[in-house]
Protein backbone atom coordinates (compact mmCIF):
# COMPACT_ATOMS: atom_id res chain seq x y z
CA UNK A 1 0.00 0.00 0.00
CA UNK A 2 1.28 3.29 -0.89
CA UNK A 3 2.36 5.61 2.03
CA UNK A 4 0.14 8.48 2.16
CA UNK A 5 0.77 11.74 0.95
CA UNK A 6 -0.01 13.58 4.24
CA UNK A 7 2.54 11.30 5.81
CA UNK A 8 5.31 11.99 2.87
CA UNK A 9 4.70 9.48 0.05
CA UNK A 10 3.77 10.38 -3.59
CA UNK A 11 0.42 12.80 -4.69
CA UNK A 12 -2.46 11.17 -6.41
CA UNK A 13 -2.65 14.42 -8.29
CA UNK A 14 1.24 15.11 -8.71
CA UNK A 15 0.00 18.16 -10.57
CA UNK A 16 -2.67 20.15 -9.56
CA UNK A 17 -6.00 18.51 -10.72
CA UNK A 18 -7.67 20.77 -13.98
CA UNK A 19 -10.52 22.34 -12.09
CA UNK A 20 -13.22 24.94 -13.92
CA UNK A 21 -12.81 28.57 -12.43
CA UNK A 22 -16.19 29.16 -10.97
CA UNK A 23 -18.49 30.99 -11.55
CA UNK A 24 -17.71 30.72 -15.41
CA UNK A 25 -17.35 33.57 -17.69
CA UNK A 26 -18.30 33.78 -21.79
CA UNK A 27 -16.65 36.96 -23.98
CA UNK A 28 -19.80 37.65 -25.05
CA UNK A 29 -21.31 38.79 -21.42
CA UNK A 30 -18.68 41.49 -20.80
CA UNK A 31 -19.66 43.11 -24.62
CA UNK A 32 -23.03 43.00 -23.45
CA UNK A 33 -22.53 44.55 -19.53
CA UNK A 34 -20.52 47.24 -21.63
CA UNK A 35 -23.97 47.81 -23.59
CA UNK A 36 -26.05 48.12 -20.38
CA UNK A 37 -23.33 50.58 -19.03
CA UNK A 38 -23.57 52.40 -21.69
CA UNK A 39 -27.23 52.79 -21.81
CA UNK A 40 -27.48 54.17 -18.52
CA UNK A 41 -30.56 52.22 -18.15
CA UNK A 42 -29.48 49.73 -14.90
CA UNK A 43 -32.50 49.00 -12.53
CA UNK A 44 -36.07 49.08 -12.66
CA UNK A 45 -37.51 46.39 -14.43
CA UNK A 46 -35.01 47.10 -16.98
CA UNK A 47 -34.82 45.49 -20.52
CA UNK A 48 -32.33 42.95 -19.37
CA UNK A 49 -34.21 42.03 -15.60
CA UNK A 50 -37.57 41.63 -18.17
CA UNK A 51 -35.83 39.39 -20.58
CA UNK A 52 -34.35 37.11 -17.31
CA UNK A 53 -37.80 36.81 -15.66
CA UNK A 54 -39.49 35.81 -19.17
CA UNK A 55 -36.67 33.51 -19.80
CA UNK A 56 -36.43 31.83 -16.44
CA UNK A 57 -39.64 31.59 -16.17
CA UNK A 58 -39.71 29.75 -19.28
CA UNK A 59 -37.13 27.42 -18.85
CA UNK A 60 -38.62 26.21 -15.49
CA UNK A 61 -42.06 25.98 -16.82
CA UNK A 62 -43.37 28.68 -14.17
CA UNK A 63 -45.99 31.28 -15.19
CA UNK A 64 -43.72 33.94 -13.98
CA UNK A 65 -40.46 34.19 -12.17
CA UNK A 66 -39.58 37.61 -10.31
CA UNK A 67 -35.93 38.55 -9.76
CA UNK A 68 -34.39 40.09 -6.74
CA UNK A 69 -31.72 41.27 -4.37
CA UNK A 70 -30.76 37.89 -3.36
CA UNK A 71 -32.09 34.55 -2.02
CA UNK A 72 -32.77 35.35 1.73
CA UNK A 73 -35.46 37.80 0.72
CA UNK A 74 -36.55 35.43 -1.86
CA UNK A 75 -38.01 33.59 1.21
CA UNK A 76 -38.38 36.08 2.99
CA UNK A 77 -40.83 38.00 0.87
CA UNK A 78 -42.29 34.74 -0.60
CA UNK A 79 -43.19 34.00 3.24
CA UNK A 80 -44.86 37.43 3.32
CA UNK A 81 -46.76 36.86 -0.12
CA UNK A 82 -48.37 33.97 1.70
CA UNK A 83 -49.53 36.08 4.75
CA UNK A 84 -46.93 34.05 7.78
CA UNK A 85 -45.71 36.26 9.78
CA UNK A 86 -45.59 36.87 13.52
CA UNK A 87 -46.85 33.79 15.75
CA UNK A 88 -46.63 31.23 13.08
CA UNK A 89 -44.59 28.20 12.66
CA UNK A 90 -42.98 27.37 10.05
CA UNK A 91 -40.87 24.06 9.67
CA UNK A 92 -37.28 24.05 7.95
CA UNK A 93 -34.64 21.36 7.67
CA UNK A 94 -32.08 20.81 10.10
CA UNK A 95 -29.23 21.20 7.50
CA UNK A 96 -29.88 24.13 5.07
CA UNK A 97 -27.84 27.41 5.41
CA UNK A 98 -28.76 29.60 7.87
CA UNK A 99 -30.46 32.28 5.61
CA UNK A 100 -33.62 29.23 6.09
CA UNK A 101 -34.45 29.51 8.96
CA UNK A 102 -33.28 33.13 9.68
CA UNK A 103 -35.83 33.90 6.57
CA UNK A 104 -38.77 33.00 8.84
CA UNK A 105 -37.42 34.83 11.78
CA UNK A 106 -37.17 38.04 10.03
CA UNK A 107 -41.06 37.75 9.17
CA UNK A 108 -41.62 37.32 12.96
CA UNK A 109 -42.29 33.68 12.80
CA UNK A 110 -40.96 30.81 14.44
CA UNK A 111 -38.60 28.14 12.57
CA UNK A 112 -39.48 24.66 13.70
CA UNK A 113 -36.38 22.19 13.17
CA UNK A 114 -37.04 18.83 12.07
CA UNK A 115 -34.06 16.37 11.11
CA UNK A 116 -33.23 15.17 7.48
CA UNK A 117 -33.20 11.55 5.76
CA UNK A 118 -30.10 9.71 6.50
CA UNK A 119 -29.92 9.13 2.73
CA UNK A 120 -30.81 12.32 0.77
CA UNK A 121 -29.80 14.55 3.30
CA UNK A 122 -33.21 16.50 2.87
CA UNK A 123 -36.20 17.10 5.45
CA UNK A 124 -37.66 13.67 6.55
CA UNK A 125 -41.28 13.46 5.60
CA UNK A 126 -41.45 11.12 8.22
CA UNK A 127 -40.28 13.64 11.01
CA UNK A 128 -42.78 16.91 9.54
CA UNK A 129 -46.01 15.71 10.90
CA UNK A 130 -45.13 15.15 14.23
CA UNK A 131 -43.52 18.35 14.41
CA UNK A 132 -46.98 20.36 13.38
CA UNK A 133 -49.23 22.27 15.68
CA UNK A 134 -52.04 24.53 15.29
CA UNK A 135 -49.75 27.34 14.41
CA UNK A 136 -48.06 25.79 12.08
CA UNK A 137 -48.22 27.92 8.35
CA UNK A 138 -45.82 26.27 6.39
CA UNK A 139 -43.01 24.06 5.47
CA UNK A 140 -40.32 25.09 3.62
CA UNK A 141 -38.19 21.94 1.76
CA UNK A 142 -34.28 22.68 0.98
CA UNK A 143 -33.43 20.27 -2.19
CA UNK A 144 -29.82 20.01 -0.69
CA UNK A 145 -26.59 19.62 -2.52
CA UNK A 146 -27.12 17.29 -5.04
CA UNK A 147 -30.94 15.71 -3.63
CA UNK A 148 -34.28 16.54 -4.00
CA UNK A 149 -36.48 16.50 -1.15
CA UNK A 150 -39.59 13.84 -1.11
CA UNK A 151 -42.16 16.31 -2.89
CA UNK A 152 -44.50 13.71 -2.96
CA UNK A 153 -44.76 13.20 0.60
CA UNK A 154 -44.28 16.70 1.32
CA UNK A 155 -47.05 17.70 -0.32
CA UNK A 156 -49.41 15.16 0.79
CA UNK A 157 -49.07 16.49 4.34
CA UNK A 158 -49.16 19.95 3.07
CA UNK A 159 -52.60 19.12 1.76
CA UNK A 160 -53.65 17.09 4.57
CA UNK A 161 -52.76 20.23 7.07
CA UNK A 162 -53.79 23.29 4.69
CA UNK A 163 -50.06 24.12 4.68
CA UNK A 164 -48.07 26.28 2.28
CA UNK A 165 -45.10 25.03 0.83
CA UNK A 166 -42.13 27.15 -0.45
CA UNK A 167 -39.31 25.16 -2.32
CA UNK A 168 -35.56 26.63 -1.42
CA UNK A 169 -34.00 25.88 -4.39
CA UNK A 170 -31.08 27.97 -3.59
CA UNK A 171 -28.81 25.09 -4.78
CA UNK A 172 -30.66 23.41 -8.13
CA UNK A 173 -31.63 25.43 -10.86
CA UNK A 174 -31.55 22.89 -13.54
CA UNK A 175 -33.04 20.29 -11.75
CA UNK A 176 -36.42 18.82 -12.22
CA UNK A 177 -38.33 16.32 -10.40
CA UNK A 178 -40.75 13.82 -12.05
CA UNK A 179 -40.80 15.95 -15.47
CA UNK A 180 -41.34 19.33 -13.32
CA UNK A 181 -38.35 21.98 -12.86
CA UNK A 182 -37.93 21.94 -9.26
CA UNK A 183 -39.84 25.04 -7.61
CA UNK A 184 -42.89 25.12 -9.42
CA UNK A 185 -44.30 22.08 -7.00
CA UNK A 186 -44.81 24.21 -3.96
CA UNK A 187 -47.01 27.52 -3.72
CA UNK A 188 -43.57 29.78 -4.66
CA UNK A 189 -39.97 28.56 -5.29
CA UNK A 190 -37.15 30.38 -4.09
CA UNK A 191 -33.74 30.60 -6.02
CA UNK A 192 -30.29 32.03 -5.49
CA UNK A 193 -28.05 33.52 -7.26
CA UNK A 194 -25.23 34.20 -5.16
CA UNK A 195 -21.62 33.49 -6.50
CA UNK A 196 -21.18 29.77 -5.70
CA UNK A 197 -24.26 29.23 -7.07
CA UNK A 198 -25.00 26.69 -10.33
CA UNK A 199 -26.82 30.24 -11.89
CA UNK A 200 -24.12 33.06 -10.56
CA UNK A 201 -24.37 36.96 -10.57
CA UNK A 202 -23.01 37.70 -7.47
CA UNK A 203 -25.73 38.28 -5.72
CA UNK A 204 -29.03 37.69 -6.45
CA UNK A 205 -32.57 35.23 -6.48
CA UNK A 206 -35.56 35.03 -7.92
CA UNK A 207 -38.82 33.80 -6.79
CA UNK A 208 -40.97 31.49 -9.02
CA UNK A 209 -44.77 30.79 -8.98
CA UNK A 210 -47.52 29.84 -10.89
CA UNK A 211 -50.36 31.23 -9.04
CA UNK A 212 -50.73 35.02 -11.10
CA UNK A 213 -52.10 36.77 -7.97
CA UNK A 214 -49.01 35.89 -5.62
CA UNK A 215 -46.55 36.64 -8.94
CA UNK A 216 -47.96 40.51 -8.32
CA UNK A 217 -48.03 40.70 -4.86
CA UNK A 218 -44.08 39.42 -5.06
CA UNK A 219 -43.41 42.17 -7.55
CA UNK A 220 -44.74 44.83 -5.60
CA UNK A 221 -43.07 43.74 -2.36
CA UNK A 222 -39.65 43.79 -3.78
CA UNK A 223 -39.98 47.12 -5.88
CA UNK A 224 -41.63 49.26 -2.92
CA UNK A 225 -44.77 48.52 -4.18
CA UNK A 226 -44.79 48.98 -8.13
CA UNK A 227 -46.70 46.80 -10.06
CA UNK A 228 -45.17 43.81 -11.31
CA UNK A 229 -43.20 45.18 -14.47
CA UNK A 230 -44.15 48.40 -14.13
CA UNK A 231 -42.03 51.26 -16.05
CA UNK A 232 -40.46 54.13 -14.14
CA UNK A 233 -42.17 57.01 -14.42
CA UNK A 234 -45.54 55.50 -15.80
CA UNK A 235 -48.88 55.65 -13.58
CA UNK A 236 -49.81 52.21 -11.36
CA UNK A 237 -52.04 51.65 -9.33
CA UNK A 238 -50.66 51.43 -5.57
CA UNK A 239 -50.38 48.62 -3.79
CA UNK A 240 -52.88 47.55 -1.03
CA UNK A 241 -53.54 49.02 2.25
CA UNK A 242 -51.39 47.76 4.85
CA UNK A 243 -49.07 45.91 2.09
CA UNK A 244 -45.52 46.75 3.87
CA UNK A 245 -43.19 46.66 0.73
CA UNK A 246 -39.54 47.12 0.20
CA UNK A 247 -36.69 47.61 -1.98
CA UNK A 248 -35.04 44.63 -3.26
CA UNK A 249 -34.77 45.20 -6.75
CA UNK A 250 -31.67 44.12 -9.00
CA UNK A 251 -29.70 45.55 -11.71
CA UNK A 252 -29.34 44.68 -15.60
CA UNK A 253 -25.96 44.02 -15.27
CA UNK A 254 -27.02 41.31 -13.45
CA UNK A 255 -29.44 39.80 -15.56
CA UNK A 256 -27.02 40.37 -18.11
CA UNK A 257 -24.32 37.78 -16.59
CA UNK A 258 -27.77 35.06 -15.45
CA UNK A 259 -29.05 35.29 -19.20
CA UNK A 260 -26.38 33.96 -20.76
CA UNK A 261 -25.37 31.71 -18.08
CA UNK A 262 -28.53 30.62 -18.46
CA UNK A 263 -28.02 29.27 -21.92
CA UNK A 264 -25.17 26.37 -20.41
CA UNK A 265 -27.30 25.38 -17.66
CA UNK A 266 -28.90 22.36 -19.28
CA UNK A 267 -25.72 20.95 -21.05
CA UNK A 268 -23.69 21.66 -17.56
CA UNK A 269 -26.08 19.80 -15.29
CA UNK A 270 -26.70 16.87 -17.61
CA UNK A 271 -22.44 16.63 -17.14
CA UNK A 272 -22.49 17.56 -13.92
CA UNK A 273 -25.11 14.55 -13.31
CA UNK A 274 -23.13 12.28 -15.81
CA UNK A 275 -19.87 12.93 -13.96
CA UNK A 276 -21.80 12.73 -9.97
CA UNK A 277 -23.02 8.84 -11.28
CA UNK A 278 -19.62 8.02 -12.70
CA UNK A 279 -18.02 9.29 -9.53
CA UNK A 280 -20.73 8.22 -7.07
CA UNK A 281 -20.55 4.07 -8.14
CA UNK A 282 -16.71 4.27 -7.68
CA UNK A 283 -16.90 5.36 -4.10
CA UNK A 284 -19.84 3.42 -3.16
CA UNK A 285 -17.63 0.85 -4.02
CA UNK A 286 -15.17 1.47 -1.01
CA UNK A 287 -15.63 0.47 2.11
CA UNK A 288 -16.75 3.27 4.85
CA UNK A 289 -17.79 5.86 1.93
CA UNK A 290 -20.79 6.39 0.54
CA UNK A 291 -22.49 9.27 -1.42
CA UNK A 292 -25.24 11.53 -0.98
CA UNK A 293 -28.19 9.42 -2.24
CA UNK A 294 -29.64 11.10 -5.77
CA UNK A 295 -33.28 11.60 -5.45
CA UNK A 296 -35.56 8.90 -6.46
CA UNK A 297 -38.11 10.32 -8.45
CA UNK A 298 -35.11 13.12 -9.84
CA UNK A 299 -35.66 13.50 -13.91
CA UNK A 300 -32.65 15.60 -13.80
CA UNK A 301 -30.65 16.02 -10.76
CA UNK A 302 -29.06 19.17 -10.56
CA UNK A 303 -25.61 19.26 -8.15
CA UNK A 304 -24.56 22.37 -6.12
CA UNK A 305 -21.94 20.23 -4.20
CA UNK A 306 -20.61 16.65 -4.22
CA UNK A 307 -21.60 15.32 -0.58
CA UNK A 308 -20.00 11.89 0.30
CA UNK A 309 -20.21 10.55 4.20
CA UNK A 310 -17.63 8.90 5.66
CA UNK A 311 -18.37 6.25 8.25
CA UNK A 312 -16.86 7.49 11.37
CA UNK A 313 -17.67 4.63 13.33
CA UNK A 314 -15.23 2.45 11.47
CA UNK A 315 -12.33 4.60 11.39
CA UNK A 316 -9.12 3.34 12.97
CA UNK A 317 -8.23 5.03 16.72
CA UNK A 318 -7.52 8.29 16.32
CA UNK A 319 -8.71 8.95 13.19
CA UNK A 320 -11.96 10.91 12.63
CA UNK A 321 -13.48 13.05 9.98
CA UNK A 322 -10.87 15.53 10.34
CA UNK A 323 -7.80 13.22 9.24
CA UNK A 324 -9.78 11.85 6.68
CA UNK A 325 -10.32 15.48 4.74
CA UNK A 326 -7.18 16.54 5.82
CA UNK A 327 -5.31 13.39 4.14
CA UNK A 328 -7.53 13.79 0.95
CA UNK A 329 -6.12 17.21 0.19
CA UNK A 330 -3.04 15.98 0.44
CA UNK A 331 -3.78 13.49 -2.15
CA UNK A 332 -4.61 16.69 -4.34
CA UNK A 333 -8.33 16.25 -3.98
CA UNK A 334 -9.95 19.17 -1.97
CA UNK A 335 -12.83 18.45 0.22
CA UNK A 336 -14.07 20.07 3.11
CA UNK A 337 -16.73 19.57 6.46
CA UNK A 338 -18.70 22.30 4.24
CA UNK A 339 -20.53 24.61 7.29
CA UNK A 340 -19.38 22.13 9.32
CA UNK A 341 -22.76 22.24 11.96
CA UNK A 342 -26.52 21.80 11.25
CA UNK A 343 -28.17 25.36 10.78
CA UNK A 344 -28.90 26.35 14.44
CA UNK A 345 -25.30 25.95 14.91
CA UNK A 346 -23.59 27.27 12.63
CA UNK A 347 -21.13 30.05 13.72
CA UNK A 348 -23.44 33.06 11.92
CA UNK A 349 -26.47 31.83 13.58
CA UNK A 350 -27.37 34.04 16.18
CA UNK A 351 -30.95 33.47 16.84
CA UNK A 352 -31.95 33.10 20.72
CA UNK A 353 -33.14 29.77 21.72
CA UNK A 354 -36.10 31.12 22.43
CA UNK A 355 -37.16 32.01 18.92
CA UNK A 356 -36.74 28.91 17.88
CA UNK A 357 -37.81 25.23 18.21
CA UNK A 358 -36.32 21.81 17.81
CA UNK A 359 -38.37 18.87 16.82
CA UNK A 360 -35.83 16.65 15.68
CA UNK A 361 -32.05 16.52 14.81
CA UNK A 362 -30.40 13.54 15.78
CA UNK A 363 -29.73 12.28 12.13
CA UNK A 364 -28.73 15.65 11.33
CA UNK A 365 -25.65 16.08 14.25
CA UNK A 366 -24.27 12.69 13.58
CA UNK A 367 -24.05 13.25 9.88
CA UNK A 368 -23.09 16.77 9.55
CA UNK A 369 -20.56 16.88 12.56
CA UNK A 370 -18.61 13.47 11.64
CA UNK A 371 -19.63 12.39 8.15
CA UNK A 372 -19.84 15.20 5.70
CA UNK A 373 -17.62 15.88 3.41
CA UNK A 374 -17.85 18.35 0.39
CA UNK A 375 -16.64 18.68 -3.39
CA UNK A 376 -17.38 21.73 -5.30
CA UNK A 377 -19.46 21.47 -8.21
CA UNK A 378 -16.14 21.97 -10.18
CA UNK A 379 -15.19 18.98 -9.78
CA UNK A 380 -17.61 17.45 -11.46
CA UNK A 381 -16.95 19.14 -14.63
CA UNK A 382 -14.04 17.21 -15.27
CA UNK A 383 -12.93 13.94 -17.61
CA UNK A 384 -13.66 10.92 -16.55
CA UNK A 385 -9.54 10.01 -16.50
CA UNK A 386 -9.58 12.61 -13.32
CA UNK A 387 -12.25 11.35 -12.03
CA UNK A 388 -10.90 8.23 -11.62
CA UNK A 389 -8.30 9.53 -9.49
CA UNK A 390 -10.40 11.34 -7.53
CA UNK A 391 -11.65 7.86 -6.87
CA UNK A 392 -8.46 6.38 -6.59
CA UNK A 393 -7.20 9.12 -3.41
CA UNK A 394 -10.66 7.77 -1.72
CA UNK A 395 -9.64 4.35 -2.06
CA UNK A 396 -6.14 5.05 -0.47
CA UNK A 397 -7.10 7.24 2.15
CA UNK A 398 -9.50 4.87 3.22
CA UNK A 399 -7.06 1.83 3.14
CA UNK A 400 -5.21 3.46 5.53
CA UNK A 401 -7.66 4.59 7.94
CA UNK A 402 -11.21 2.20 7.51
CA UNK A 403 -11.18 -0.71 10.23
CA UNK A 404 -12.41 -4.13 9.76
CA UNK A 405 -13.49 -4.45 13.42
CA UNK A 406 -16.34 -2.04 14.68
């Protein structure tokens, strides 16, 4: 067995592995953010911010889509579309990012945690019910690296319980679920944009809908009231009494970069999925690894990150999650814990106790605390030949540190 590279033998990558610069960048964008410069025309419902909105709503299969300042407000001001706000409940994953479950706080309403499935790393249909009361509103489902939550399910207790469902979809545009585009299964779907993400502008998100009457109240409520594609300048009617709105409107330049990104999003996610099932039946393969399961019912399933587990409980004395990572970059293949804790831990979560509740997590700080492990999306944009030694700096690692005996 070769000695590892941590400890001073030879790189599985002995030069650095051929990784895409993210997010990526086409010649013909930066003529075309010249043009909007140029016209001095940047915000407002602009040309550009029209043309995104018609075009993602098109490729989604959404009646409309409605762009804003990024995804937190997305939920934020999808949860206010839907009338939840102070008193309510509303029940969130365990493991999202924090902007979740902060999203509900900022509308006044309480975010009730309930753990995810061992297997897709999603909310557990099996854990929502139980965690619903009488002021429950709504559930929002995070489809979660490279998973889809169990819509199905979901929205059988949704129905069963009058409850609204929003879809964070924060990490899979390009992904669609039984034939439908992820986000249009819910009441609103909630994207973002943000620079890691698999559509990038920076900042950024979009909501999605297909129900015409919450399309305009979302318009309004991001552009301080405006009518949903109103021009600057031009009469509207206001918004309704008591409708609190705000400013979270975008700039062209901004649709400018999503539109033509927008173009490669079906070609990269169908190699992007390609590339995650190529990878994902290698290290299945090897003992104490396995990969985030890929959704079931997915038609297409879109990847933000590459989530593999590694079996701590198996792990030679001494050796823990930590090690593992640590002796995989080594190898040349960078991994990381990701946010390391489940949402209500994480280091930017600053929400009192109070404010919250916890229905169930156990799942959730085993896996996320031990287990996790993370590959950029990058990655899997690669040839197979490099893939295979991604696969092959698994297999050493873990021949030096997996254990037999339990």
């Amino acid at each position: 067995m070769l000695k590892l590279a941590v400890d001073g033998g030879p790189k599985v990558f002995e030069t650095p592995a051929p990784i895409a610069e993210w997010p990526p960048i086409y010649p013909e964008t930066g003529k075309k953010l010249l043009d909007v410069y140029n016209s001095r025309r940047w915000s407002f419902y602009g040309p550009e911010e029209t043309l995104f909105n018609r075009e993602f709503a098109e490729f989604t299969g959404a009646d409309t889509s409605i762009m804003m300042a990024n995804g937190t407000v997305t939920l934020e001001m999808a949860m206010q579309a839907l009338d939840i706000g102070s008193g309510d409940e509303v029940i969130v994953p365990a493991h999202t990012w924090l902007a979740t479950g902060e999203a509900v706080v900022y509308r006044g309403a309480v975010p009730v945690i309930v753990d995810i499935d061992p297997e897709t790393l999603c909310i557990d249909p099996a854990k929502i019910e139980e965690a619903i009361t009488p002021k429950t509103k709504a559930i929002i489902p995070v489809h979660l690296f490279g998973s889809f939550a169990d819509m199905e399910a979901i929205m059988a207790i949704a129905e069963k319980y009058q409850l609204k469902v929003i879809e964070d979809c924060a990490h899979s545009p390009g992904g669609f679920w039984r034939g439908k585009h992820v986000g249009t299964i819910g009441d609103v779907g909630s994207f973002s944009f943000q620079q890691s993400k698999c559509l990038a502008s920076g900042e950024g998100g979009a909501c999605i809908t297909n129900n015409e009457d919450i399309a305009e109240t979302l318009g309004r409520l991001s552009h301080i009231g405006y009518q949903f594609g109103a021009k600057q300048g031009q009469k509207c009617t206001p918004p309704p009494l008591g409708l609190i709105c705000h400013n979270y409107r975008v700039t062209d330049f901004q649709a400018v970069i999503l539109r033509d990104q927008l173009k490669h999003l079906r070609e990269d996610s169908l190699l992007r999925e390609r590339n995650a099932e190529y990878l994902r039946k290698k290290l299945d393969a090897i003992p104490g690894i396995r990969v985030q399961a890929r959704s079931k019912d997915a038609t297409l399933q879109s990847y933000y990150v590459f989530a593999i587990m590694v079996d701590h409980n198996r792990l030679k004395p001494g050796i823990t999650r930590t090690e593992v990572i640590a002796a995989l970059n080594a190898e040349g293949v960078m991994v990381e814990a990701g946010w390391g804790f489940p949402m209500y831990r994480q280091i930017l979560w600053t929400v009192p106790e109070e404010k919250y509740r916890i229905s169930s997590n156990a799942v959730a700080e085993d896996i996320v605390i031990n287990q996790l492990m993370q590959m950029s999306l990058s990655w899997l944009m690669m040839p197979e030949s490099e893939l295979d030694k991604i696969a092959e700096a698994f297999e050493k690692v873990m021949g030096h540190y997996y254990s037999e005996e339990k």
